[in-house]
PDB file of N, CA and C in Angstrom:
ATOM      1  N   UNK A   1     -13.419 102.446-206.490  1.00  0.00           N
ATOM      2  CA  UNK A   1     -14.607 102.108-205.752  1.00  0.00           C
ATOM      3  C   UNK A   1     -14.244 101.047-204.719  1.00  0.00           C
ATOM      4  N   UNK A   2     -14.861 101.205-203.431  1.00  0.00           N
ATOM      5  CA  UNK A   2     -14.607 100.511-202.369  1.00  0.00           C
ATOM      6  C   UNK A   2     -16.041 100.023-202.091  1.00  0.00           C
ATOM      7  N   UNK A   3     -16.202  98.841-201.529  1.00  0.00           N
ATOM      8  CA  UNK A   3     -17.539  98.162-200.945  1.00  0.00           C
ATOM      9  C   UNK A   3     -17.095  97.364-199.784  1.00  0.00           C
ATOM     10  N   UNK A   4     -17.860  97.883-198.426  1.00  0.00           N
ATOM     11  CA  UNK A   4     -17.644  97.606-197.501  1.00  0.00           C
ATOM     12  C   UNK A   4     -19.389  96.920-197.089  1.00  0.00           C
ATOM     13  N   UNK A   5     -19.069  95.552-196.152  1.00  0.00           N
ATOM     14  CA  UNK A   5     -20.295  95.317-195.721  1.00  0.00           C
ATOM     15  C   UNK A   5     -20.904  95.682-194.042  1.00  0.00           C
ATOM     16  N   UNK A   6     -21.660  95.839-193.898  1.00  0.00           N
ATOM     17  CA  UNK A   6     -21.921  96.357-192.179  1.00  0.00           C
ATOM     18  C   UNK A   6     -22.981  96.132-191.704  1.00  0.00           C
ATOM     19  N   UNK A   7     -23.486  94.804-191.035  1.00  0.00           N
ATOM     20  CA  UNK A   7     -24.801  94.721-190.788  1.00  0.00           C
ATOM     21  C   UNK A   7     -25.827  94.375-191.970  1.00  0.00           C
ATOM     22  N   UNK A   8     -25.215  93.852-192.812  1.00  0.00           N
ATOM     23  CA  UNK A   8     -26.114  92.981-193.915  1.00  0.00           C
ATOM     24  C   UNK A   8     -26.248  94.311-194.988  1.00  0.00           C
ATOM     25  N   UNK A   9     -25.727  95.484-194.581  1.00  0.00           N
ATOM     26  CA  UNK A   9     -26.161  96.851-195.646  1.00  0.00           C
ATOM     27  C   UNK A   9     -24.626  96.294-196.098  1.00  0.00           C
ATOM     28  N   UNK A  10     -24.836  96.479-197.844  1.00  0.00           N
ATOM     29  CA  UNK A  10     -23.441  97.239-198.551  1.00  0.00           C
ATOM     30  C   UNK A  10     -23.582  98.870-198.709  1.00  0.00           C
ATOM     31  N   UNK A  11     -22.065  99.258-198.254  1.00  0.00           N
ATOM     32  CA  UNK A  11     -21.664 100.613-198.766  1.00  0.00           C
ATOM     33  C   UNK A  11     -20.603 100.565-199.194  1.00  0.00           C
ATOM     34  N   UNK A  12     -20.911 101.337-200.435  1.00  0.00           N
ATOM     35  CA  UNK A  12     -19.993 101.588-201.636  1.00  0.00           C
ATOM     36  C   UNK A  12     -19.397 103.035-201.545  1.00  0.00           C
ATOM     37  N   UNK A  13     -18.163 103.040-201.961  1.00  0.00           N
ATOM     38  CA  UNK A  13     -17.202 104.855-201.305  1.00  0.00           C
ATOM     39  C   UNK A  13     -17.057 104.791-202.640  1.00  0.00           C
ATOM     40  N   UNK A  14     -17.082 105.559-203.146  1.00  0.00           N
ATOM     41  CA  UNK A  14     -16.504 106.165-204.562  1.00  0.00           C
ATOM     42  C   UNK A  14     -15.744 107.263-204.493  1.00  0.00           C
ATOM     43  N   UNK A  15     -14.751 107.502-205.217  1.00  0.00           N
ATOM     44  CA  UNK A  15     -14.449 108.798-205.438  1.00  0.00           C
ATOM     45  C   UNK A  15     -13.940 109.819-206.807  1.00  0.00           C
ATOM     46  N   UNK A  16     -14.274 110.791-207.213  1.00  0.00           N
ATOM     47  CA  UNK A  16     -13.893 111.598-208.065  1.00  0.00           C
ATOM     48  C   UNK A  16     -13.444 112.866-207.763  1.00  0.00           C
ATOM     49  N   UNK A  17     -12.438 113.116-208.850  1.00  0.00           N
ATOM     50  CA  UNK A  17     -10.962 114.187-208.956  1.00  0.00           C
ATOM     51  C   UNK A  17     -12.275 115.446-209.753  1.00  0.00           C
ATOM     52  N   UNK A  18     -12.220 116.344-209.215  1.00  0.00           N
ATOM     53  CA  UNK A  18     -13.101 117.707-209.949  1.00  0.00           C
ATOM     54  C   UNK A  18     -11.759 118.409-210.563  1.00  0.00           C
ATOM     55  N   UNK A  19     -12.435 119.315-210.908  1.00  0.00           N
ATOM     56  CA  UNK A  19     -11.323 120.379-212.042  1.00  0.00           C
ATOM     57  C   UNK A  19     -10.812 121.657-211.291  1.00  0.00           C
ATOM     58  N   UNK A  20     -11.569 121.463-210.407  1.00  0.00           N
ATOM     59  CA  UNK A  20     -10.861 122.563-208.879  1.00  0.00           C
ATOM     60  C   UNK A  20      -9.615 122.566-208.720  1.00  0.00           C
ATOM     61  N   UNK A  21      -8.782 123.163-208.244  1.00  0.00           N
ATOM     62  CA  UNK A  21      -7.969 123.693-207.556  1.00  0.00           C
ATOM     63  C   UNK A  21      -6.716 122.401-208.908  1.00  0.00           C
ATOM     64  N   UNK A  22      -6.633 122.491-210.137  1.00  0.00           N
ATOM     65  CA  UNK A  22      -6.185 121.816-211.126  1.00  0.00           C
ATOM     66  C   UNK A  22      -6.149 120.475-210.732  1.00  0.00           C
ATOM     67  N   UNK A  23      -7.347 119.614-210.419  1.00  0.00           N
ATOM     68  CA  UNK A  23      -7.510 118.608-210.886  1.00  0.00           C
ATOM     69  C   UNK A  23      -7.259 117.553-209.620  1.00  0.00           C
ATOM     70  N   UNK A  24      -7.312 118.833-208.798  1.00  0.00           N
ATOM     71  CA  UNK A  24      -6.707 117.516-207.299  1.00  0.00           C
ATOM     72  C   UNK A  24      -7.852 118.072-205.884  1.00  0.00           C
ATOM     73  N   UNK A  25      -8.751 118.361-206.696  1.00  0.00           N
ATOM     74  CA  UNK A  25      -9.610 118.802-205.398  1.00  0.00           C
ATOM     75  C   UNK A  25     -10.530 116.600-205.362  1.00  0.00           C
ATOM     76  N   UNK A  26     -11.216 115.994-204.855  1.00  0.00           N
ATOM     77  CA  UNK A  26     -11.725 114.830-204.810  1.00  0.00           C
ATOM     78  C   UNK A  26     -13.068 115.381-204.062  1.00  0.00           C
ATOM     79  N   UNK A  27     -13.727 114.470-204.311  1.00  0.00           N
ATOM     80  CA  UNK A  27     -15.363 114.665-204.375  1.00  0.00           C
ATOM     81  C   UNK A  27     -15.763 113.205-203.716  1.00  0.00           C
ATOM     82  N   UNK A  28     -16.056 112.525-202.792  1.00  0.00           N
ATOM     83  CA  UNK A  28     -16.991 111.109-202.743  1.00  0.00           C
ATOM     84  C   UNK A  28     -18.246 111.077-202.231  1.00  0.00           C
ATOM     85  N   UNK A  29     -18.292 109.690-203.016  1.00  0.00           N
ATOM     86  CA  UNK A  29     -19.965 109.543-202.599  1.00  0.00           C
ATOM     87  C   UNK A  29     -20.121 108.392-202.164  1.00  0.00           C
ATOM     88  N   UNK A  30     -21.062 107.739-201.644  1.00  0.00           N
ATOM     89  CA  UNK A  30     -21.493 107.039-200.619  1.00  0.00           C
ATOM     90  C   UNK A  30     -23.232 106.792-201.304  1.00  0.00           C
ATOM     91  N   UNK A  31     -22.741 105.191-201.605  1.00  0.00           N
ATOM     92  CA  UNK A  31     -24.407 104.423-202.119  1.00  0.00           C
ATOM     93  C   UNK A  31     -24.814 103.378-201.514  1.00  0.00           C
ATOM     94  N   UNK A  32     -25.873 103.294-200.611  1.00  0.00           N
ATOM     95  CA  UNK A  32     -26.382 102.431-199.695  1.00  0.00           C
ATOM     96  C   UNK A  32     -27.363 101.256-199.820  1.00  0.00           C
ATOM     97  N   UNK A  33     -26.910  99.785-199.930  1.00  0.00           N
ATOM     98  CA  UNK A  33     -27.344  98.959-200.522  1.00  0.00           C
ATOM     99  C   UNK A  33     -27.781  99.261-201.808  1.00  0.00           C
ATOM    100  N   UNK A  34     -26.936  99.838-203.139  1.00  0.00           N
ATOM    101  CA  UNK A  34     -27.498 100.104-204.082  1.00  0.00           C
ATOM    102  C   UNK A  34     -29.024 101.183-204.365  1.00  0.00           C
ATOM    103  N   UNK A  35     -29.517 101.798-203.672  1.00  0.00           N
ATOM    104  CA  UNK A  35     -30.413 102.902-203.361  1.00  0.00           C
ATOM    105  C   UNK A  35     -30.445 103.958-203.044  1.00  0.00           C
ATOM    106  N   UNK A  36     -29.921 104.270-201.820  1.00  0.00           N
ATOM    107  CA  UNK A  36     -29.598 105.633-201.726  1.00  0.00           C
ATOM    108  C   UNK A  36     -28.084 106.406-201.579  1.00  0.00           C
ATOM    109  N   UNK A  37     -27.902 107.795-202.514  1.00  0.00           N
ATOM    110  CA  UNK A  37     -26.430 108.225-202.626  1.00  0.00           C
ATOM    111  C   UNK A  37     -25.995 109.146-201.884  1.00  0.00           C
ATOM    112  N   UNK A  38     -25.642 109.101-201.829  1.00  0.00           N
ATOM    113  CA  UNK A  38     -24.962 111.300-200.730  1.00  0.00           C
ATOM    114  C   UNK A  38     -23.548 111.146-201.095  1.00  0.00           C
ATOM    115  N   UNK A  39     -23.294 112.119-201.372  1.00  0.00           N
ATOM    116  CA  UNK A  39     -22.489 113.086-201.899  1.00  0.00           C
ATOM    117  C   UNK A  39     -21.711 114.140-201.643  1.00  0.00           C
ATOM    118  N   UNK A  40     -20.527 114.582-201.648  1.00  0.00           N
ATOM    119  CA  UNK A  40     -19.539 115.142-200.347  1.00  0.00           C
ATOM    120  C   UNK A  40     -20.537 116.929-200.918  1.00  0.00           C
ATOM    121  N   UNK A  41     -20.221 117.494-200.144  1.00  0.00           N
ATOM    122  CA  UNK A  41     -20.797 118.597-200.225  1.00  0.00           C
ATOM    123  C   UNK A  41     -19.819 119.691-201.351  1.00  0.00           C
ATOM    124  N   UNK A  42     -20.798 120.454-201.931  1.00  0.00           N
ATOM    125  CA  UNK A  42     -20.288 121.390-203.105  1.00  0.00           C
ATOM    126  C   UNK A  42     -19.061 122.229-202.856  1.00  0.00           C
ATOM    127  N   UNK A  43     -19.196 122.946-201.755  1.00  0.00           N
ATOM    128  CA  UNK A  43     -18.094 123.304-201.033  1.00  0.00           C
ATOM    129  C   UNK A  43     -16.881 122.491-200.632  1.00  0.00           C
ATOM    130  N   UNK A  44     -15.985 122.767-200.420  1.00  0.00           N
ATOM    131  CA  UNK A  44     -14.372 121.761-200.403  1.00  0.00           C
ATOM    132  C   UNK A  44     -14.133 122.856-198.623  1.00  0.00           C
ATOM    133  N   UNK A  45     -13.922 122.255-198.059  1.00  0.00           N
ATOM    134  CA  UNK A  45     -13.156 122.520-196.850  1.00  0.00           C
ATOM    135  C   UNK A  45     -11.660 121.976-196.321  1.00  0.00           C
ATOM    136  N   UNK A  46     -11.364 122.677-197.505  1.00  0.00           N
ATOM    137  CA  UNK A  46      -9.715 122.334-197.132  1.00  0.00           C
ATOM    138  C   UNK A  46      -9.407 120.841-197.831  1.00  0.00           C
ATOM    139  N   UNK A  47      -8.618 119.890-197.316  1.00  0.00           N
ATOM    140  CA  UNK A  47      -8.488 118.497-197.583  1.00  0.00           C
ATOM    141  C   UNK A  47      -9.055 117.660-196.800  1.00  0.00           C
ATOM    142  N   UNK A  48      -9.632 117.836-196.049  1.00  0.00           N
ATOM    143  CA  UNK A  48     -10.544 117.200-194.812  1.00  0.00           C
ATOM    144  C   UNK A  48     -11.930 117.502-195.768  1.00  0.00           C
ATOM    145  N   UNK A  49     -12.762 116.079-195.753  1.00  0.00           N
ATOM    146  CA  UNK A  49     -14.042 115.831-196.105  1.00  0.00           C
ATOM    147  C   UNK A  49     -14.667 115.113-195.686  1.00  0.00           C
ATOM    148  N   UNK A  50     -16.123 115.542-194.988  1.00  0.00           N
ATOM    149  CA  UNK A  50     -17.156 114.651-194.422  1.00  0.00           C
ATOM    150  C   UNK A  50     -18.613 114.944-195.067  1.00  0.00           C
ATOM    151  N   UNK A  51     -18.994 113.706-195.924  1.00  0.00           N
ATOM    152  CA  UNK A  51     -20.100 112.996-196.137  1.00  0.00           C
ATOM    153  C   UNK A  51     -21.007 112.332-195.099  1.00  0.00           C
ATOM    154  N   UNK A  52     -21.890 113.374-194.856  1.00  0.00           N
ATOM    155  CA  UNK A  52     -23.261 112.610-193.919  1.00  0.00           C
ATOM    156  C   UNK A  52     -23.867 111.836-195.264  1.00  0.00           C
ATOM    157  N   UNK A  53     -24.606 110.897-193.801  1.00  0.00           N
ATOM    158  CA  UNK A  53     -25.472 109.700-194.692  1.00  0.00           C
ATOM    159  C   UNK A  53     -26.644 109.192-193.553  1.00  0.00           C
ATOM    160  N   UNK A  54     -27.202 108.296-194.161  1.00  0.00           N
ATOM    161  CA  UNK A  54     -28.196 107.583-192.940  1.00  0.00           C
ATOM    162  C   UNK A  54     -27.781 106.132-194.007  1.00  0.00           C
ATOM    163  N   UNK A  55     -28.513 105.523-192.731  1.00  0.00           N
ATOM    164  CA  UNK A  55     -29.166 103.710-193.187  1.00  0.00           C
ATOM    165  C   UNK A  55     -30.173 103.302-192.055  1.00  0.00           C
ATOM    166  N   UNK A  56     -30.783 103.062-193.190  1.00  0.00           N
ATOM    167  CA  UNK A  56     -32.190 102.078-192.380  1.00  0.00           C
ATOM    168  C   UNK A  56     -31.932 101.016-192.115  1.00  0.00           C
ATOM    169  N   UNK A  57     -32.035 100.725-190.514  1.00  0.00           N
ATOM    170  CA  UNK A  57     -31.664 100.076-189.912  1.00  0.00           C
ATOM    171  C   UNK A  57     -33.052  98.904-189.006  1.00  0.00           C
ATOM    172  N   UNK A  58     -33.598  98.294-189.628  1.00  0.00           N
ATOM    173  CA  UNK A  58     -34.636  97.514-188.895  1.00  0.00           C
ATOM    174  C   UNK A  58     -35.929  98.801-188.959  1.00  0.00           C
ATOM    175  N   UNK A  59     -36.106  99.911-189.746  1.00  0.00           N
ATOM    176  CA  UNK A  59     -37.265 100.643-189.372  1.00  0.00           C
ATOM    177  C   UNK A  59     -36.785 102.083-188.853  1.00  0.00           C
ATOM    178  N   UNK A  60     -35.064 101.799-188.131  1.00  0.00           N
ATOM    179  CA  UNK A  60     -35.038 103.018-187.616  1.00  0.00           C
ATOM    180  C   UNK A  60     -33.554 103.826-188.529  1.00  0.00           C
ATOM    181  N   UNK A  61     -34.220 104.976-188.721  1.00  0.00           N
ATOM    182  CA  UNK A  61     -33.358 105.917-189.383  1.00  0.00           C
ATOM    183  C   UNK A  61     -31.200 106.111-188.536  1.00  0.00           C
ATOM    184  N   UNK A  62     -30.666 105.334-188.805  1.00  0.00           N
ATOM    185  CA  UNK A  62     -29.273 105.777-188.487  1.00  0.00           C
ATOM    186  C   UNK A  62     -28.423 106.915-189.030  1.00  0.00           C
ATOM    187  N   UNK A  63     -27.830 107.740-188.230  1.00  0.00           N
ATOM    188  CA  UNK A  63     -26.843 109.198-188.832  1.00  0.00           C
ATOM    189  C   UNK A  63     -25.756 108.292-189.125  1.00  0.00           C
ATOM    190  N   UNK A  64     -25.479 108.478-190.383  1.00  0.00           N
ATOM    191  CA  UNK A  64     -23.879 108.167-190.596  1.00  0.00           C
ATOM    192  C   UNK A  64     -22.983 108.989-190.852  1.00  0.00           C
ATOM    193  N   UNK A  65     -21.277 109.288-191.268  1.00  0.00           N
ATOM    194  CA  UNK A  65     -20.813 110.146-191.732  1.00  0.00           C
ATOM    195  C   UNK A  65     -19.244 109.824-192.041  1.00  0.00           C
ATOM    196  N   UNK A  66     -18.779 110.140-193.469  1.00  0.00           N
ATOM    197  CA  UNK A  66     -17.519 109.002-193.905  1.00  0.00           C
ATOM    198  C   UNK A  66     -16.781 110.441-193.757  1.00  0.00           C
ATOM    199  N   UNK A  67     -15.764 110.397-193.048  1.00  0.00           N
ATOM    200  CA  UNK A  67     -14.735 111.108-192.846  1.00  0.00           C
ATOM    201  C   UNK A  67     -13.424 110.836-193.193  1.00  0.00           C
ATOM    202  N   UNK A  68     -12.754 111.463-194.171  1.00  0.00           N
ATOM    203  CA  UNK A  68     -11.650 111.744-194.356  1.00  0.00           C
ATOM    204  C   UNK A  68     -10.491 111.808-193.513  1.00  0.00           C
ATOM    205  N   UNK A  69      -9.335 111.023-193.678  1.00  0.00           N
ATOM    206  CA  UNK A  69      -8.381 110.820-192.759  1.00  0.00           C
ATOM    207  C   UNK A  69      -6.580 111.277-193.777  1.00  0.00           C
ATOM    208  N   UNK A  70      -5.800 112.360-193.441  1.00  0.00           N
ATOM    209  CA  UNK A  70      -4.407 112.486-193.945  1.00  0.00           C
ATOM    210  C   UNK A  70      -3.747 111.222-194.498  1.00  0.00           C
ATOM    211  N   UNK A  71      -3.019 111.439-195.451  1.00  0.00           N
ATOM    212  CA  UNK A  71      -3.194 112.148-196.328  1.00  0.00           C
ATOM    213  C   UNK A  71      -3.893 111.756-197.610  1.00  0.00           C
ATOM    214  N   UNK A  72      -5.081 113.446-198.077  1.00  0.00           N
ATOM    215  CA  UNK A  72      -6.267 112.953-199.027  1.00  0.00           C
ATOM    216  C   UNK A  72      -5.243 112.968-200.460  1.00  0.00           C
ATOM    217  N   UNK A  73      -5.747 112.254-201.183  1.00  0.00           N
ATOM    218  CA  UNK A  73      -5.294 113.034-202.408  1.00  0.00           C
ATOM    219  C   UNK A  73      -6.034 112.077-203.576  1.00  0.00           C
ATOM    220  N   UNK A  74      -5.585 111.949-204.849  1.00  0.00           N
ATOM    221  CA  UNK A  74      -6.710 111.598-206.124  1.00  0.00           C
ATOM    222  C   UNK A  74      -6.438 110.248-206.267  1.00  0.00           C
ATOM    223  N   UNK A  75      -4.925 109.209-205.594  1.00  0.00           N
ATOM    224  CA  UNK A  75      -4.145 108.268-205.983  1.00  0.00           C
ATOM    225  C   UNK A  75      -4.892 106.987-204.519  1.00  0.00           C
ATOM    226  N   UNK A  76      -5.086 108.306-203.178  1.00  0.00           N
ATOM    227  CA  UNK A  76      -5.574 107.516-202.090  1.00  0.00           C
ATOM    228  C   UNK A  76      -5.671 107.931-201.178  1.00  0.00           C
ATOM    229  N   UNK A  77      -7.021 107.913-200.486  1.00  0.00           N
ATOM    230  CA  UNK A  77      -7.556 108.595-199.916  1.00  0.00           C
ATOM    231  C   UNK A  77      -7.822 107.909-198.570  1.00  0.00           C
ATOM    232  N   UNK A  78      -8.026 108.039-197.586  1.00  0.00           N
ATOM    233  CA  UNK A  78      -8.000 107.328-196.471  1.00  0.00           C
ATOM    234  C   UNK A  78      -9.285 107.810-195.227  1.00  0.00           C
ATOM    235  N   UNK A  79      -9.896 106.960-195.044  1.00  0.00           N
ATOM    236  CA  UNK A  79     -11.140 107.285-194.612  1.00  0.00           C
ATOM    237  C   UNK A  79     -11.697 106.627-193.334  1.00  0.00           C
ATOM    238  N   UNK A  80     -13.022 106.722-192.387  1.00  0.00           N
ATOM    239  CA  UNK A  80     -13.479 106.051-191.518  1.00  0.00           C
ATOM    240  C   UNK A  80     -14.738 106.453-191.739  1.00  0.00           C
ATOM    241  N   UNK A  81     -15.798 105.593-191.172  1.00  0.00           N
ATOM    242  CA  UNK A  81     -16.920 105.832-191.895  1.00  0.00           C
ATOM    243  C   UNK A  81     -17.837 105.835-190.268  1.00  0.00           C
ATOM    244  N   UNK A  82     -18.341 106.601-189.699  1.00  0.00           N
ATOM    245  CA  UNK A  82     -19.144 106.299-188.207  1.00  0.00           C
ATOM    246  C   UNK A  82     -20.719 106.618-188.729  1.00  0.00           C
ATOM    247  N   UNK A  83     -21.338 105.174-187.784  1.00  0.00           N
ATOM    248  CA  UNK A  83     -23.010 105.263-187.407  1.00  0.00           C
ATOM    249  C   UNK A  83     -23.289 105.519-186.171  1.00  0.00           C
ATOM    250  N   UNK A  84     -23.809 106.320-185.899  1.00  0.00           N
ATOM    251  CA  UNK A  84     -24.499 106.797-184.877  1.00  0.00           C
ATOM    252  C   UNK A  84     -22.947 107.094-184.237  1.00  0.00           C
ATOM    253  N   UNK A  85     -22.001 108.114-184.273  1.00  0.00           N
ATOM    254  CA  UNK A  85     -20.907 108.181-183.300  1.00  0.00           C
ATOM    255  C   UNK A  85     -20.008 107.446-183.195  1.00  0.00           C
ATOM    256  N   UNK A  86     -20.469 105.669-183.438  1.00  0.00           N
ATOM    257  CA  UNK A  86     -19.454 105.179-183.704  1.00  0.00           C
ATOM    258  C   UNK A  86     -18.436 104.543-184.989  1.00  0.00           C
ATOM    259  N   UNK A  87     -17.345 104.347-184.857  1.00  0.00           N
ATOM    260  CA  UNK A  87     -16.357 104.447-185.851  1.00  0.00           C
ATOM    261  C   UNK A  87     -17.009 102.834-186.165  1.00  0.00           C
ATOM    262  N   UNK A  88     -17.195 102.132-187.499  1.00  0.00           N
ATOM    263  CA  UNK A  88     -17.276 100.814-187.422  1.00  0.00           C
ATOM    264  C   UNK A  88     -16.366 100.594-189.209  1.00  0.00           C
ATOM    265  N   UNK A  89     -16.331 101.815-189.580  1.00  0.00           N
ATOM    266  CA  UNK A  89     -15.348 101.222-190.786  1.00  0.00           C
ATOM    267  C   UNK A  89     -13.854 101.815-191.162  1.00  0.00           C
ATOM    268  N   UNK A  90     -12.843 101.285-191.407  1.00  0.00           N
ATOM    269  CA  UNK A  90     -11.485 102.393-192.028  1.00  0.00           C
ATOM    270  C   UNK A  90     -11.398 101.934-193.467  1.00  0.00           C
ATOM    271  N   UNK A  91     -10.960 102.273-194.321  1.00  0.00           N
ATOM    272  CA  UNK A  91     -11.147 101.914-195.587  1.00  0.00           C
ATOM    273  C   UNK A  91      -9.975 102.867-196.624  1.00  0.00           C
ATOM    274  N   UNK A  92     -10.265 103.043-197.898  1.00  0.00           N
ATOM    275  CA  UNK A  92      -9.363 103.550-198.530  1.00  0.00           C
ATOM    276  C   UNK A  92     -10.030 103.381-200.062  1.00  0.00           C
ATOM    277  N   UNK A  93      -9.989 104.399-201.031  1.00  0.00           N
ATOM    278  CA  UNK A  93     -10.626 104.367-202.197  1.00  0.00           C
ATOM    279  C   UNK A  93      -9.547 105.400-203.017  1.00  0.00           C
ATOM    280  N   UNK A  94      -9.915 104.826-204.163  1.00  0.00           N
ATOM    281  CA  UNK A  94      -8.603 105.468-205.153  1.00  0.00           C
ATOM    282  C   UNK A  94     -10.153 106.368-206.584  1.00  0.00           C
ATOM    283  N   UNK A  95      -9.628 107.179-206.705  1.00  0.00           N
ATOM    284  CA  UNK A  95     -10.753 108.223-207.216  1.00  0.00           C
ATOM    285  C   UNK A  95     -10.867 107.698-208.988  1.00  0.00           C
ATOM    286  N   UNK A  96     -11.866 107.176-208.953  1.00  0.00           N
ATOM    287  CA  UNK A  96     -12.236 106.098-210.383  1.00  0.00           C
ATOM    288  C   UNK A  96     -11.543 107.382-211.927  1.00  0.00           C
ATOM    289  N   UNK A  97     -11.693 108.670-211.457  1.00  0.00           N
ATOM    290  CA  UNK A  97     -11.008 109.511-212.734  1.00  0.00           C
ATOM    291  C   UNK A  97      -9.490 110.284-212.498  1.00  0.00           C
ATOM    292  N   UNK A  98      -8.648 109.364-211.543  1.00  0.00           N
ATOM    293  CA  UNK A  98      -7.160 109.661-211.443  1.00  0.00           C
ATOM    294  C   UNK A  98      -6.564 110.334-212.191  1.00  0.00           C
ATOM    295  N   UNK A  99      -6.738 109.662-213.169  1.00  0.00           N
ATOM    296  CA  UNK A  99      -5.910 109.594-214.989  1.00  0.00           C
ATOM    297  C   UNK A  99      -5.866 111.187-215.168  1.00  0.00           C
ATOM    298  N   UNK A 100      -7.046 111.560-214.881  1.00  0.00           N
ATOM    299  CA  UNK A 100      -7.415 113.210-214.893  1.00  0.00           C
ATOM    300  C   UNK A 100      -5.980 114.263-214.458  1.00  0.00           C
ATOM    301  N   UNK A 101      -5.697 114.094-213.426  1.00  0.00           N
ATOM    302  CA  UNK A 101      -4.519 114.411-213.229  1.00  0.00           C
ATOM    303  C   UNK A 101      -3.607 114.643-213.627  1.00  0.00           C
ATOM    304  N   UNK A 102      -3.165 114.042-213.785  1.00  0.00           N
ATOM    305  CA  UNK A 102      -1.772 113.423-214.555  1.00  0.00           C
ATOM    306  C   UNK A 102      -1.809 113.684-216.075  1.00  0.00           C
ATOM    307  N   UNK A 103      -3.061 113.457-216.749  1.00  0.00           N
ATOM    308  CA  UNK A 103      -3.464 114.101-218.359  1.00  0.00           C
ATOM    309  C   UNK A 103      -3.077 115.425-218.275  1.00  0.00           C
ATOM    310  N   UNK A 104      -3.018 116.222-217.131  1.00  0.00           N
ATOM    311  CA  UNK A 104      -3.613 117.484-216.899  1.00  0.00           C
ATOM    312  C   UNK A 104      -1.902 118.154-216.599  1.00  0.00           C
ATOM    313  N   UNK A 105      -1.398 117.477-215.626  1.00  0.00           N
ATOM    314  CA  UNK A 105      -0.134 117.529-215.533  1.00  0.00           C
ATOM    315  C   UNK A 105       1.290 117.040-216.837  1.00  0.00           C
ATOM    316  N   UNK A 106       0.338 116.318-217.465  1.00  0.00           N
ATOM    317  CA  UNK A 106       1.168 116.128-218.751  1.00  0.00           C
ATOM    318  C   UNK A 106       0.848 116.967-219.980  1.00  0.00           C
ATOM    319  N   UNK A 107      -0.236 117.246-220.114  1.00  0.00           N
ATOM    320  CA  UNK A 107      -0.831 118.264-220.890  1.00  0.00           C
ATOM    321  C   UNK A 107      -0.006 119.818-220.782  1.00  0.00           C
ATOM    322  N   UNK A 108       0.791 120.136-219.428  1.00  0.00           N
ATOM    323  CA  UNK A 108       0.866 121.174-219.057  1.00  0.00           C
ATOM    324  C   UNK A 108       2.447 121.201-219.335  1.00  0.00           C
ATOM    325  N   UNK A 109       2.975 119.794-219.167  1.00  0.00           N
ATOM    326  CA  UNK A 109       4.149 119.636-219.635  1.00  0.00           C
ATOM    327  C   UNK A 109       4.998 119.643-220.785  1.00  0.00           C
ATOM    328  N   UNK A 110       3.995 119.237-221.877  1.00  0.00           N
ATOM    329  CA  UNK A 110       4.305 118.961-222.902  1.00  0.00           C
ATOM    330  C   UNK A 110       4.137 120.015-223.697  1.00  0.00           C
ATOM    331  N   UNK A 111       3.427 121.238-223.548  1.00  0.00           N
ATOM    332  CA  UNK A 111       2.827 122.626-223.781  1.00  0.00           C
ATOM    333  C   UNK A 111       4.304 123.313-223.282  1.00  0.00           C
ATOM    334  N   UNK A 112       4.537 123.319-222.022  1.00  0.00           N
ATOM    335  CA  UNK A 112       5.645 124.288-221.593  1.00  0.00           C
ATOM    336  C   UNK A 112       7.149 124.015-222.286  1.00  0.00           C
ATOM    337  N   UNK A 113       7.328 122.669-222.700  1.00  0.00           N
ATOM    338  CA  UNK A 113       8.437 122.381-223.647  1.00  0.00           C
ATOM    339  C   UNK A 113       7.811 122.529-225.047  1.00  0.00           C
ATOM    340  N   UNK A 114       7.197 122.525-225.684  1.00  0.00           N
ATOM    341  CA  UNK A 114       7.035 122.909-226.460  1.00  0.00           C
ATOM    342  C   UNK A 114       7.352 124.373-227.263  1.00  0.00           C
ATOM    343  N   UNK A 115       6.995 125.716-225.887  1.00  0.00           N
ATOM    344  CA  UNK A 115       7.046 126.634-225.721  1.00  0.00           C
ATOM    345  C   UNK A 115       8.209 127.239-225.533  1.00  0.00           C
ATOM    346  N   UNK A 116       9.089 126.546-224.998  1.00  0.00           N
ATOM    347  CA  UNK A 116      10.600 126.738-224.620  1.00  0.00           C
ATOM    348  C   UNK A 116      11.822 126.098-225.664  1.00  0.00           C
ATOM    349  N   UNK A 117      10.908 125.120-226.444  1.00  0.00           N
ATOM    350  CA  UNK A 117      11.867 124.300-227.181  1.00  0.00           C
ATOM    351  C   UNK A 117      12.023 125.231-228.401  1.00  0.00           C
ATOM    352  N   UNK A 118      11.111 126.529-229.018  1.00  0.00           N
ATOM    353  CA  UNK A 118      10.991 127.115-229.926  1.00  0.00           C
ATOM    354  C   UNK A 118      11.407 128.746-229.769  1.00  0.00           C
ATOM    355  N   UNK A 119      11.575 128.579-228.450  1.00  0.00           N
ATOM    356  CA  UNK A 119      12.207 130.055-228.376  1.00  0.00           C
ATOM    357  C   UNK A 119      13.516 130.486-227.831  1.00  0.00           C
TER     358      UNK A 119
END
């Protein structure tokens, strides 16, 4: 989890590892002054991911949108976050269920020697 401040709003980047594509597809979300969340969309487009958002800004509704920057992956992810068009954050968030991975990759390891050690 990352918390960035901007104009008196906190935003918080989170990120999570799904079970997609074995355990390395990432998912983030985006929580605005503690209230409102958005959420990368259900669909995966490749390794490139953009989360729209807004923030209320004095009354008036702002477009936001945290975009994904090379290279993504579950360990660190690299990002910029633009309001209204412009770029005002770069940042970086490490996906709070990593471990997932690597369980998953060791799980797979320890199975295939297992398998080989007996035959």
């Amino acid at each position: 989890m990352t918390i960035h401040n901007w104009k008196e709003h906190k935003i918080e980047v989170r990120g999570y590892t799904l079970p997609k594509y074995l355990w390395m597809a990432l998912s983030l979300k985006i929580v605005i002054d503690d209230k409102y969340t958005f959420e990368s969309p259900k669909e995966l487009e490749g390794l490139k991911s953009k989360v729209p958002f807004e923030v209320i800004e004095m009354g008036n509704t702002l477009k936001g949108a945290l975009v994904t920057r090379h290279p993504v992956s579950t360990l660190l992810t690299r990002y910029k976050i633009f309001i209204d068009g412009i770029e005002v954050i770069k940042g970086k968030v490490t996906a709070d269920n990593w471990y997932m991975l690597y369980g998953f990759f060791l799980f797979i390891g320890v199975g295939t020697y297992v398998v080989f050690s007996f035959t």
